[in-house]
PDB file of N, CA and C in Angstrom:
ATOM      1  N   UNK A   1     -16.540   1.393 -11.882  1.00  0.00           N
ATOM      2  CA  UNK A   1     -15.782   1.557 -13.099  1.00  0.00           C
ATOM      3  C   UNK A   1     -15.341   3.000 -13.236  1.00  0.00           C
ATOM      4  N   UNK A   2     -14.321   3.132 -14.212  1.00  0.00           N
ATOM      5  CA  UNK A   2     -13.985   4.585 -13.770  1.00  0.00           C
ATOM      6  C   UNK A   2     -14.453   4.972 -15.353  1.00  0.00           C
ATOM      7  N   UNK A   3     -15.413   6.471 -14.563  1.00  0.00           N
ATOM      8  CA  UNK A   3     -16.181   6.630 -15.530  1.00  0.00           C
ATOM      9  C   UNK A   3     -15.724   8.244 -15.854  1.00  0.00           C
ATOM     10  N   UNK A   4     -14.645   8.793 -15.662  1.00  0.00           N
ATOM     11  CA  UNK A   4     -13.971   9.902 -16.063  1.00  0.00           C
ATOM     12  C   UNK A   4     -12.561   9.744 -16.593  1.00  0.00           C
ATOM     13  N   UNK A   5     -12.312  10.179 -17.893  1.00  0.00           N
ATOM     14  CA  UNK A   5     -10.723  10.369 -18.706  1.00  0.00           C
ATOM     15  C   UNK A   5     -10.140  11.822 -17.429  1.00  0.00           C
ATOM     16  N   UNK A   6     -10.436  12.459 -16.555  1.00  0.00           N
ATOM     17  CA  UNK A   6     -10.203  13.290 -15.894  1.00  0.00           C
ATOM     18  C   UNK A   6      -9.354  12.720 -14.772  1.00  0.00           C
ATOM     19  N   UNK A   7      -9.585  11.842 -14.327  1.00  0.00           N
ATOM     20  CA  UNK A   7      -8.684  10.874 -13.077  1.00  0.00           C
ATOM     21  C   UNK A   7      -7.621  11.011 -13.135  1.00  0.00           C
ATOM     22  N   UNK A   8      -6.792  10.563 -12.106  1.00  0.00           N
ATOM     23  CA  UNK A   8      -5.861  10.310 -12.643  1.00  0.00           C
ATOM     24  C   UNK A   8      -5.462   8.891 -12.177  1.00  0.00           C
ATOM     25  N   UNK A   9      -4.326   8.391 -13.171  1.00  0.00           N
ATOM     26  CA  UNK A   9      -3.933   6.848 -13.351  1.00  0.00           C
ATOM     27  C   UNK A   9      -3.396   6.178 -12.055  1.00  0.00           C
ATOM     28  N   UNK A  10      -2.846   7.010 -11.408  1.00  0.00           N
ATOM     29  CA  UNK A  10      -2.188   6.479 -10.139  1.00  0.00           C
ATOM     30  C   UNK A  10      -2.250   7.416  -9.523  1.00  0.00           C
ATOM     31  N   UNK A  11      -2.042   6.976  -7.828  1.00  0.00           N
ATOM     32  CA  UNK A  11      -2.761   7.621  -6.990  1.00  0.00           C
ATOM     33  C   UNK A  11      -1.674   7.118  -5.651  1.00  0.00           C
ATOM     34  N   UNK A  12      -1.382   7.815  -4.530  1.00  0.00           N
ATOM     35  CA  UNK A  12      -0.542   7.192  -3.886  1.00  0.00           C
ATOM     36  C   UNK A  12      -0.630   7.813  -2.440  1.00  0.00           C
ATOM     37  N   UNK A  13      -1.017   7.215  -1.548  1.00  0.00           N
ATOM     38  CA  UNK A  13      -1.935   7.576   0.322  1.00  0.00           C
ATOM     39  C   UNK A  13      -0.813   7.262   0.973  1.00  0.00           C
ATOM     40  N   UNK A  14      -0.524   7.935   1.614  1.00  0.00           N
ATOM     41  CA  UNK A  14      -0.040   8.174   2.795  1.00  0.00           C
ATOM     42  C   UNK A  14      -0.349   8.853   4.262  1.00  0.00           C
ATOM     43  N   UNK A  15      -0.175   8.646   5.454  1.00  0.00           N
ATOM     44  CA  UNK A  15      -0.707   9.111   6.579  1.00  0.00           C
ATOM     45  C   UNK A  15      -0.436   7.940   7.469  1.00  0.00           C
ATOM     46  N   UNK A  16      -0.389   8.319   8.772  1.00  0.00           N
ATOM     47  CA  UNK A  16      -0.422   7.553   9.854  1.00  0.00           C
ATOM     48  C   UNK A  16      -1.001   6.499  10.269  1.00  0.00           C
ATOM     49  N   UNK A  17      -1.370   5.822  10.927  1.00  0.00           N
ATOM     50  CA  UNK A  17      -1.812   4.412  11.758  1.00  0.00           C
ATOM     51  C   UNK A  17      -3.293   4.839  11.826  1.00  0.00           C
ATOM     52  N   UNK A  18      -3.990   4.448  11.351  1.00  0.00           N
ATOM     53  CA  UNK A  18      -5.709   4.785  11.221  1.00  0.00           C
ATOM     54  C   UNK A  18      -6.140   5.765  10.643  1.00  0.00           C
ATOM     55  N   UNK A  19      -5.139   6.524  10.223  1.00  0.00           N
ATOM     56  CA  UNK A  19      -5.536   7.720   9.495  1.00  0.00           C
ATOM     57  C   UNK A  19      -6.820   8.053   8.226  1.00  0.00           C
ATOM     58  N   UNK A  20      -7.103   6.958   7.670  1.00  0.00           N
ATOM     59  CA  UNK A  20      -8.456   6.762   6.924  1.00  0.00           C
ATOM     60  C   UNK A  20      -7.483   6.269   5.316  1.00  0.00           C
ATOM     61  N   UNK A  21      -6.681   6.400   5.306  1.00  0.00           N
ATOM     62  CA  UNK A  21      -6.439   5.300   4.325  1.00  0.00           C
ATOM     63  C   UNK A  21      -7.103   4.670   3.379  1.00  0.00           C
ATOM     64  N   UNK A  22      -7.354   3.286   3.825  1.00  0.00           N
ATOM     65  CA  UNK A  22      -8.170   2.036   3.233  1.00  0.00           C
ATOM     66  C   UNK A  22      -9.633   2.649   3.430  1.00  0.00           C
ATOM     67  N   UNK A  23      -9.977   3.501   4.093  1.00  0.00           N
ATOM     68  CA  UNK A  23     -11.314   3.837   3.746  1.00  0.00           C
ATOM     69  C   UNK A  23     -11.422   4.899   2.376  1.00  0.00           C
ATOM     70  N   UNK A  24     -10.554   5.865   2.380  1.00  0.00           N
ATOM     71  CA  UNK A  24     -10.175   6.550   1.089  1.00  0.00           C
ATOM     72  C   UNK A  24     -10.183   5.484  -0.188  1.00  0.00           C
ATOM     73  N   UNK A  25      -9.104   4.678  -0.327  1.00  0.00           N
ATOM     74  CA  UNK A  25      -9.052   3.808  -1.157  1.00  0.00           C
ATOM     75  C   UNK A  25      -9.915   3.068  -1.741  1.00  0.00           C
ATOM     76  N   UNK A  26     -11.077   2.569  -0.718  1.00  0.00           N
ATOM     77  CA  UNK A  26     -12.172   1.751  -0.943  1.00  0.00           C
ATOM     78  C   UNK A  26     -13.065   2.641  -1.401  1.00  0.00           C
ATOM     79  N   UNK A  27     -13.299   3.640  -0.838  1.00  0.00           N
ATOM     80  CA  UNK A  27     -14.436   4.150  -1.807  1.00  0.00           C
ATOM     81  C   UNK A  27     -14.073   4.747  -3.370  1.00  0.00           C
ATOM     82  N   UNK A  28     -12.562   5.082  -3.565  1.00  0.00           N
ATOM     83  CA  UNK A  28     -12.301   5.153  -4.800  1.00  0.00           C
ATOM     84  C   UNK A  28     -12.117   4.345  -5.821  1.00  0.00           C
ATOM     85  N   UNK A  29     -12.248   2.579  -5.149  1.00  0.00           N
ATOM     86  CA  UNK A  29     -12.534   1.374  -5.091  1.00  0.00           C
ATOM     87  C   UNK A  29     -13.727   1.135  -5.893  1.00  0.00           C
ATOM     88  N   UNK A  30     -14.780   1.629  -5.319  1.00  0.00           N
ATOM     89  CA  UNK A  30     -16.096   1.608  -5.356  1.00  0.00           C
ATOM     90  C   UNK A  30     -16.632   2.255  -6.123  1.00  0.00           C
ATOM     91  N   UNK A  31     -15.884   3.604  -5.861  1.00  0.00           N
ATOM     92  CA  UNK A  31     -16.805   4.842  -7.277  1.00  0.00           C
ATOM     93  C   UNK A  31     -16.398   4.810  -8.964  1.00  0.00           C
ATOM     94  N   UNK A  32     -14.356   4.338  -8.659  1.00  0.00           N
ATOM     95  CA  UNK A  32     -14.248   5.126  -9.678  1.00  0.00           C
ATOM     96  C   UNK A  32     -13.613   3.661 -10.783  1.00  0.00           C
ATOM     97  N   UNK A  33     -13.263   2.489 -10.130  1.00  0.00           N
ATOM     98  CA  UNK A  33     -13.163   1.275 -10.632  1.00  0.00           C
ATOM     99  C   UNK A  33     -11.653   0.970 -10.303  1.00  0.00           C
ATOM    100  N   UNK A  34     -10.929   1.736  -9.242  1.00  0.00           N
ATOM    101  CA  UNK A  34      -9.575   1.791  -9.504  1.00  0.00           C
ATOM    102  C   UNK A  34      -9.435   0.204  -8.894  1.00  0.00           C
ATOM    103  N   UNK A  35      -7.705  -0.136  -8.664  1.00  0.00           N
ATOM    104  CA  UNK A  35      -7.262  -0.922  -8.014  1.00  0.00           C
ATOM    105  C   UNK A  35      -6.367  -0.520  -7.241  1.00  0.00           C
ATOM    106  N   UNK A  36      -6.862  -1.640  -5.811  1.00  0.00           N
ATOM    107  CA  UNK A  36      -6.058  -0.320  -4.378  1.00  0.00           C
ATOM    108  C   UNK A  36      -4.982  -2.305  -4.312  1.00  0.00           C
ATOM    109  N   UNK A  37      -3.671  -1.337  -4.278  1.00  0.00           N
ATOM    110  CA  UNK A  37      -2.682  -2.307  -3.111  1.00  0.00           C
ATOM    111  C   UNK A  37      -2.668  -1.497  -2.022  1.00  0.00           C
ATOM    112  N   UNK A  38      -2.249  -2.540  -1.314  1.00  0.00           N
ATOM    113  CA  UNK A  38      -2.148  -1.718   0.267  1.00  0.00           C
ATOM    114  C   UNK A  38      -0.743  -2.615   0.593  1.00  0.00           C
ATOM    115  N   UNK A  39       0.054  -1.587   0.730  1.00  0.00           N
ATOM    116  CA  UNK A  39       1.692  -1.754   1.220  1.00  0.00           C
ATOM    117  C   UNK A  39       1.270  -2.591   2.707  1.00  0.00           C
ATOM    118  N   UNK A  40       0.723  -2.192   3.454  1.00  0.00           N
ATOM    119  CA  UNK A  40       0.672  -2.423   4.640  1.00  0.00           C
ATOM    120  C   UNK A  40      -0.377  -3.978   4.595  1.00  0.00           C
ATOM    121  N   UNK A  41      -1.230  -4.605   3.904  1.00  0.00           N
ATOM    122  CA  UNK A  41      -1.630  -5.990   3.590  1.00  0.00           C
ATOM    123  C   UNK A  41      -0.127  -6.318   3.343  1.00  0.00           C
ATOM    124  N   UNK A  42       0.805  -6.176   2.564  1.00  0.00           N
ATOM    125  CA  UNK A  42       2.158  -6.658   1.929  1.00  0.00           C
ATOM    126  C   UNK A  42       2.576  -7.235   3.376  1.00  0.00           C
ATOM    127  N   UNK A  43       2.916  -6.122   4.355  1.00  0.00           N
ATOM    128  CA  UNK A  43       3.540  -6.701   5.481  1.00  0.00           C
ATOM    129  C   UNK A  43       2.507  -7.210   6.670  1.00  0.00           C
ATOM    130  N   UNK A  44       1.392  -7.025   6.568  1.00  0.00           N
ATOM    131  CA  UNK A  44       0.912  -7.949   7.569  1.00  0.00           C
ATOM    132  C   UNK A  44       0.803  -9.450   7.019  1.00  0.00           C
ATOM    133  N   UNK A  45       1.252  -9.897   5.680  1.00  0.00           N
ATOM    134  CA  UNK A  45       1.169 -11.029   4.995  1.00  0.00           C
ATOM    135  C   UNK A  45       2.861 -11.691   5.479  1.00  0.00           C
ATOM    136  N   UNK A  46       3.546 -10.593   5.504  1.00  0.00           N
ATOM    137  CA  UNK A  46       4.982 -11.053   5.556  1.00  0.00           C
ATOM    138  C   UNK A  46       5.074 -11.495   7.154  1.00  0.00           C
ATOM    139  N   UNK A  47       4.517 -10.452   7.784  1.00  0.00           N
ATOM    140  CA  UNK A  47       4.465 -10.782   9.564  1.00  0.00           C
ATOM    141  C   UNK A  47       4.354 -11.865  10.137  1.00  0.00           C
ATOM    142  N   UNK A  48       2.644 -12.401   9.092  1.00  0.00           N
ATOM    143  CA  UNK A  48       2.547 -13.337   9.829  1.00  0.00           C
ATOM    144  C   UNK A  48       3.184 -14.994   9.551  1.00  0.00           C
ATOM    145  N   UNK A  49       3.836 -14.946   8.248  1.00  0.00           N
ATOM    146  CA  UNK A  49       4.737 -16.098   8.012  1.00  0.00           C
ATOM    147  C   UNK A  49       6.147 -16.083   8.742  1.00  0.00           C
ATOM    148  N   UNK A  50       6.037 -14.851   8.667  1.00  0.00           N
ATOM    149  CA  UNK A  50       7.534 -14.386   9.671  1.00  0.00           C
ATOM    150  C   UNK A  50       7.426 -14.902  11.274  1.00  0.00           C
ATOM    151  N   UNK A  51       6.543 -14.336  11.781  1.00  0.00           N
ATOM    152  CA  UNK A  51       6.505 -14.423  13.577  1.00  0.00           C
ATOM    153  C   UNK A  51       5.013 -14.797  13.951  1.00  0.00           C
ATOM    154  N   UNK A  52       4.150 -14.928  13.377  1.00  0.00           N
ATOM    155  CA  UNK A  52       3.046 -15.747  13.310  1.00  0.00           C
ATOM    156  C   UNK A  52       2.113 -14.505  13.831  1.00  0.00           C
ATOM    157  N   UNK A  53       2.139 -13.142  14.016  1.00  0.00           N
ATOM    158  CA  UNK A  53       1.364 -12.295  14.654  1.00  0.00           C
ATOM    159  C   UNK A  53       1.588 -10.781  13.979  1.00  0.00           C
ATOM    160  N   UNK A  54       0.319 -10.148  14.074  1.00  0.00           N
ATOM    161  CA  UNK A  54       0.611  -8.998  12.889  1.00  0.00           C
ATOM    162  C   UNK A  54       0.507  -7.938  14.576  1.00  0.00           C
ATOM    163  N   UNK A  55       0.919  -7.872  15.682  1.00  0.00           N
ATOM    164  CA  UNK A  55       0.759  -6.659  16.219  1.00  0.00           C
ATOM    165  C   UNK A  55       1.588  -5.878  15.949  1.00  0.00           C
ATOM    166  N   UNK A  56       0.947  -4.410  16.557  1.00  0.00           N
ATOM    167  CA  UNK A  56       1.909  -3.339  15.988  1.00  0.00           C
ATOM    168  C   UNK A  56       3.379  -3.447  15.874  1.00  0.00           C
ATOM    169  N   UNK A  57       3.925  -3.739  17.094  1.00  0.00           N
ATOM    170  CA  UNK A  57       5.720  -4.002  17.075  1.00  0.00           C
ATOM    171  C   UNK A  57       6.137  -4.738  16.086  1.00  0.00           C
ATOM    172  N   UNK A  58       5.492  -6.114  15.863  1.00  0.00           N
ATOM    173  CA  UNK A  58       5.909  -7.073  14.511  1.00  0.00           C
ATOM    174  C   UNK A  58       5.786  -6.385  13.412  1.00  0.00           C
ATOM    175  N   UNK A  59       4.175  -5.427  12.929  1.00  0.00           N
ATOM    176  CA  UNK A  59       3.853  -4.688  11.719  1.00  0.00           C
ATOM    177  C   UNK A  59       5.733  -3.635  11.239  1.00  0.00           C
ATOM    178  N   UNK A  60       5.791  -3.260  12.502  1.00  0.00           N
ATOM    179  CA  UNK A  60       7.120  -2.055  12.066  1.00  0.00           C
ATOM    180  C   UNK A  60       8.024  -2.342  12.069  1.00  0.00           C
ATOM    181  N   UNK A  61       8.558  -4.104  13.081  1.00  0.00           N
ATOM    182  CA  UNK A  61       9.814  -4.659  12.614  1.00  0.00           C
ATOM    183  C   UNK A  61      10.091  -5.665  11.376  1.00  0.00           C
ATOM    184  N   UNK A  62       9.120  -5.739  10.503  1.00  0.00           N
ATOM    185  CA  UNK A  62       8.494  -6.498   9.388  1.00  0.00           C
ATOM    186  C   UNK A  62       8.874  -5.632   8.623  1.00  0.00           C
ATOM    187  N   UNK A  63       8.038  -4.653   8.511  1.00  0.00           N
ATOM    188  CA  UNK A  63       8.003  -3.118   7.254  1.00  0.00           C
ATOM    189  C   UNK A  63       9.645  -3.036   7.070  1.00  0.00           C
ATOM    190  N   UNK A  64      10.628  -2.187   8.083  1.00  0.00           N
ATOM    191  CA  UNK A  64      11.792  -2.710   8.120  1.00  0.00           C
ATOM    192  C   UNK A  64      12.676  -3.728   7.650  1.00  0.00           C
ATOM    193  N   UNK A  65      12.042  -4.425   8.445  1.00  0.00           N
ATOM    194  CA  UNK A  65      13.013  -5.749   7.754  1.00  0.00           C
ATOM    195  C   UNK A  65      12.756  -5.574   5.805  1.00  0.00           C
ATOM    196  N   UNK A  66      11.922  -5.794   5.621  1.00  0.00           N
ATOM    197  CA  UNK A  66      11.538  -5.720   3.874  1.00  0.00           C
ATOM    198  C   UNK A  66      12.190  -4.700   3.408  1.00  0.00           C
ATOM    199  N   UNK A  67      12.272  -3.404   3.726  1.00  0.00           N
ATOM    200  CA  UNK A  67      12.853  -2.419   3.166  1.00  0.00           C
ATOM    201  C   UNK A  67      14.328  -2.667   3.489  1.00  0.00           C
ATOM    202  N   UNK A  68      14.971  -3.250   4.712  1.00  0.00           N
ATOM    203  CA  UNK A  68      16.304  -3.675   4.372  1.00  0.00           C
ATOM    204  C   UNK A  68      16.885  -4.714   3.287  1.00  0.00           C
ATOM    205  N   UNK A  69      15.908  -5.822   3.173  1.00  0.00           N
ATOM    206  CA  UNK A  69      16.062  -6.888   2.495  1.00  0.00           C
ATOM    207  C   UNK A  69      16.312  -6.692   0.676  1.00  0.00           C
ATOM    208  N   UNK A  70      14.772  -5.651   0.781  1.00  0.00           N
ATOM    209  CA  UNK A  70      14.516  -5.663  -0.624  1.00  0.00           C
ATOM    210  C   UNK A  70      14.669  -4.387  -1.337  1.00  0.00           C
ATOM    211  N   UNK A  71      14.870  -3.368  -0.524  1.00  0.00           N
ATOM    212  CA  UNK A  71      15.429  -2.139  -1.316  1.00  0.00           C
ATOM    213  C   UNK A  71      13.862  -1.115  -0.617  1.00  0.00           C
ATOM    214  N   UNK A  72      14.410   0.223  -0.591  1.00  0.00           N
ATOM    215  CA  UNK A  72      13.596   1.189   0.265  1.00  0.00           C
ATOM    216  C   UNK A  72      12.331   1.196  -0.426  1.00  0.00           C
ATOM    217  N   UNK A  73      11.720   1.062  -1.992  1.00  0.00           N
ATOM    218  CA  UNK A  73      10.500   1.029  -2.834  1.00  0.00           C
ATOM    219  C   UNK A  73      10.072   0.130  -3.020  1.00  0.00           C
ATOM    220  N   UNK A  74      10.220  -1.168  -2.502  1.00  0.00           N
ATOM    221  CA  UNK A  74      10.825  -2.743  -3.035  1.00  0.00           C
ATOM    222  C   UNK A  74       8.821  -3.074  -3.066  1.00  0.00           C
ATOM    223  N   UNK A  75       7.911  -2.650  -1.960  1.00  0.00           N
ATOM    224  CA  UNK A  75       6.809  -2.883  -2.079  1.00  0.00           C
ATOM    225  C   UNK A  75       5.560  -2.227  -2.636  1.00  0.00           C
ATOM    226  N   UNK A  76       6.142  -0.729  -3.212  1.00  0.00           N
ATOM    227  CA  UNK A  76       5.299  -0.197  -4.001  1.00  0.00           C
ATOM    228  C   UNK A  76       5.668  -0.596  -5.708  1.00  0.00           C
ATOM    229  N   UNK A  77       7.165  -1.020  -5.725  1.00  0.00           N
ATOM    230  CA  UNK A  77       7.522  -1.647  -6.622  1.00  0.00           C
ATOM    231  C   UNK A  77       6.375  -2.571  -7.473  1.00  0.00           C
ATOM    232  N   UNK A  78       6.265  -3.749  -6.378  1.00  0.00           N
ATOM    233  CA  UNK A  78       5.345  -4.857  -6.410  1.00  0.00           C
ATOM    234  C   UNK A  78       3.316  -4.119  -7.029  1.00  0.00           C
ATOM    235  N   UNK A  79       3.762  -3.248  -6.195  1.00  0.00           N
ATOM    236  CA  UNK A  79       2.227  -2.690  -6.101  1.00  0.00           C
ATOM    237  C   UNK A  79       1.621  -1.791  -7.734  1.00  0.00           C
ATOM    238  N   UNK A  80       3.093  -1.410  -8.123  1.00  0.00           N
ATOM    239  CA  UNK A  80       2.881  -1.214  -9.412  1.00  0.00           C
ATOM    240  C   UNK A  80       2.922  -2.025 -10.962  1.00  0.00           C
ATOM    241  N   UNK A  81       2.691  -3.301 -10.311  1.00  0.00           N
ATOM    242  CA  UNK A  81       2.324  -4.278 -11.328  1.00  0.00           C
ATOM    243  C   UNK A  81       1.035  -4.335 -11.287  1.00  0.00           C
ATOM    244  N   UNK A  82       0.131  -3.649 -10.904  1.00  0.00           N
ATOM    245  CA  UNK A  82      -1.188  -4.284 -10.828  1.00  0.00           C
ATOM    246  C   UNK A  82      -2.186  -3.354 -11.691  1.00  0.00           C
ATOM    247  N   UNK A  83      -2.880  -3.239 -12.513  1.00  0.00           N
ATOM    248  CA  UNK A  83      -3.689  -2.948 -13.371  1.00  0.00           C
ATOM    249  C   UNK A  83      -4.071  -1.378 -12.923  1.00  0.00           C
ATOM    250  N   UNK A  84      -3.844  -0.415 -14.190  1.00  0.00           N
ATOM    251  CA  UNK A  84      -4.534   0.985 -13.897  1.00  0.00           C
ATOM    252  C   UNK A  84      -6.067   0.850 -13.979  1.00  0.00           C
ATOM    253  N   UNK A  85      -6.302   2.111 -13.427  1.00  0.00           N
ATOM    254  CA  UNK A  85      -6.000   2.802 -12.724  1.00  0.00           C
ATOM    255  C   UNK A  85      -5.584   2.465 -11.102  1.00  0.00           C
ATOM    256  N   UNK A  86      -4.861   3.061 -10.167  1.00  0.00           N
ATOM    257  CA  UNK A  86      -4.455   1.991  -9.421  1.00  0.00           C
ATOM    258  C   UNK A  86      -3.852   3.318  -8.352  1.00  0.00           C
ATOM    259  N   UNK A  87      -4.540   2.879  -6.913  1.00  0.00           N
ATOM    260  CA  UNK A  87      -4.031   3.305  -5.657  1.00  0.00           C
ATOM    261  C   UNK A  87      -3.185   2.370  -5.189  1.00  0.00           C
ATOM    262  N   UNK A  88      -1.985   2.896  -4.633  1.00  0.00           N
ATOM    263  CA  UNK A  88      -0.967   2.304  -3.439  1.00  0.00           C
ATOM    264  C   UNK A  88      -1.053   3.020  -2.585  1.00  0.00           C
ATOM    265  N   UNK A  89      -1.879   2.403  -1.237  1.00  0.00           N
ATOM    266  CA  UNK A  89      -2.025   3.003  -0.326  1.00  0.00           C
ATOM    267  C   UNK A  89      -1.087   2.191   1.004  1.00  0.00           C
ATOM    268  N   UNK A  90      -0.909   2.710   1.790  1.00  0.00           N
ATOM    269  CA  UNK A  90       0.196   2.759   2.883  1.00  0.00           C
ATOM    270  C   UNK A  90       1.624   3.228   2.899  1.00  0.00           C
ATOM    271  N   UNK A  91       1.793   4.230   2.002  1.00  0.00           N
ATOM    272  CA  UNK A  91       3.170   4.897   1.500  1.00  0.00           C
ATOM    273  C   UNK A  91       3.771   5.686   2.979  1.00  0.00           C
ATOM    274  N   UNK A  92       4.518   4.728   3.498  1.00  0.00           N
ATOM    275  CA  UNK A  92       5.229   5.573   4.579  1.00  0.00           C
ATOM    276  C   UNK A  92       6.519   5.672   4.526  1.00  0.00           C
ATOM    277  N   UNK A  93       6.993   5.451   3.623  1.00  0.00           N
ATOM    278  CA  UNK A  93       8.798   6.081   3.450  1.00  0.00           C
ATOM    279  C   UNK A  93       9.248   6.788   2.247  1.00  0.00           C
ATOM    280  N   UNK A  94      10.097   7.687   2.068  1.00  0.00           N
ATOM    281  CA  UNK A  94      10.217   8.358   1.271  1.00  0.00           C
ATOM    282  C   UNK A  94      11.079   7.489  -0.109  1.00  0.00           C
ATOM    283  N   UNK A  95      11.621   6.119   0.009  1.00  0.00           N
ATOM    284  CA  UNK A  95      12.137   5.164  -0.939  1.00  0.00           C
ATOM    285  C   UNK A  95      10.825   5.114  -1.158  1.00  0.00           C
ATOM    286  N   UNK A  96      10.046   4.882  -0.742  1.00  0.00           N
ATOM    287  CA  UNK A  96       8.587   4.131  -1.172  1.00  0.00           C
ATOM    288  C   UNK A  96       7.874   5.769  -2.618  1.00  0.00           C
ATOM    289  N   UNK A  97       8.406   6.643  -2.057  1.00  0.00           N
ATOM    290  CA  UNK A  97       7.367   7.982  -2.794  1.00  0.00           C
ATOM    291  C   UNK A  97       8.416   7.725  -4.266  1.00  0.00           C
ATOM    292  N   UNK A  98       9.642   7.895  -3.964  1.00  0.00           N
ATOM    293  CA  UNK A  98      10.530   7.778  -5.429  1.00  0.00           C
ATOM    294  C   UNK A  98      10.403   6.970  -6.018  1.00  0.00           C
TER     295      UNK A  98
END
């Protein structure tokens, strides 16, 4: 539970392919009561209805495809419906930061 008015409400990770991410997230998960989306669950969900396989090549022609389809923020969009305090973690495009 988040047990400090000091936090802050939103929170937003970015970094590379294993970069620690979802481990960041989860423990702020854990300590502070937030709620984590993860952009990157978004498209391994889309992948695999799409081409039936989340490997890397599908993960980045997926991510793509969505950001052509649905507009460059279109999945942090989504990610900001979900209850504060609240991480969106997998922010890798700069439509996605605006």
């Amino acid at each position: 539970m988040n047990t400090s008015n000091n936090l802050p409400n939103l929170i937003g990770l970015g970094g590379t392919f294993a970069s620690g991410k979802d481990s960041l997230a989860n423990f702020l998960v854990e300590k502070f009561g937030f709620t984590n989306v993860s952009t990157g669950d978004m498209v391994r969900v889309a992948a695999r209805e799409r081409y039936g396989d989340i490997e890397r090549p599908t993960l980045k022609k997926v991510g793509a495809e969505l950001r052509n389809e649905l507009g460059a923020g279109a999945l942090v969009l989504r990610g900001l419906q979900e209850p504060r305090p609240l991480i969106i973690s997998g922010i890798r495009a700069i439509g996605e930061v605006e």
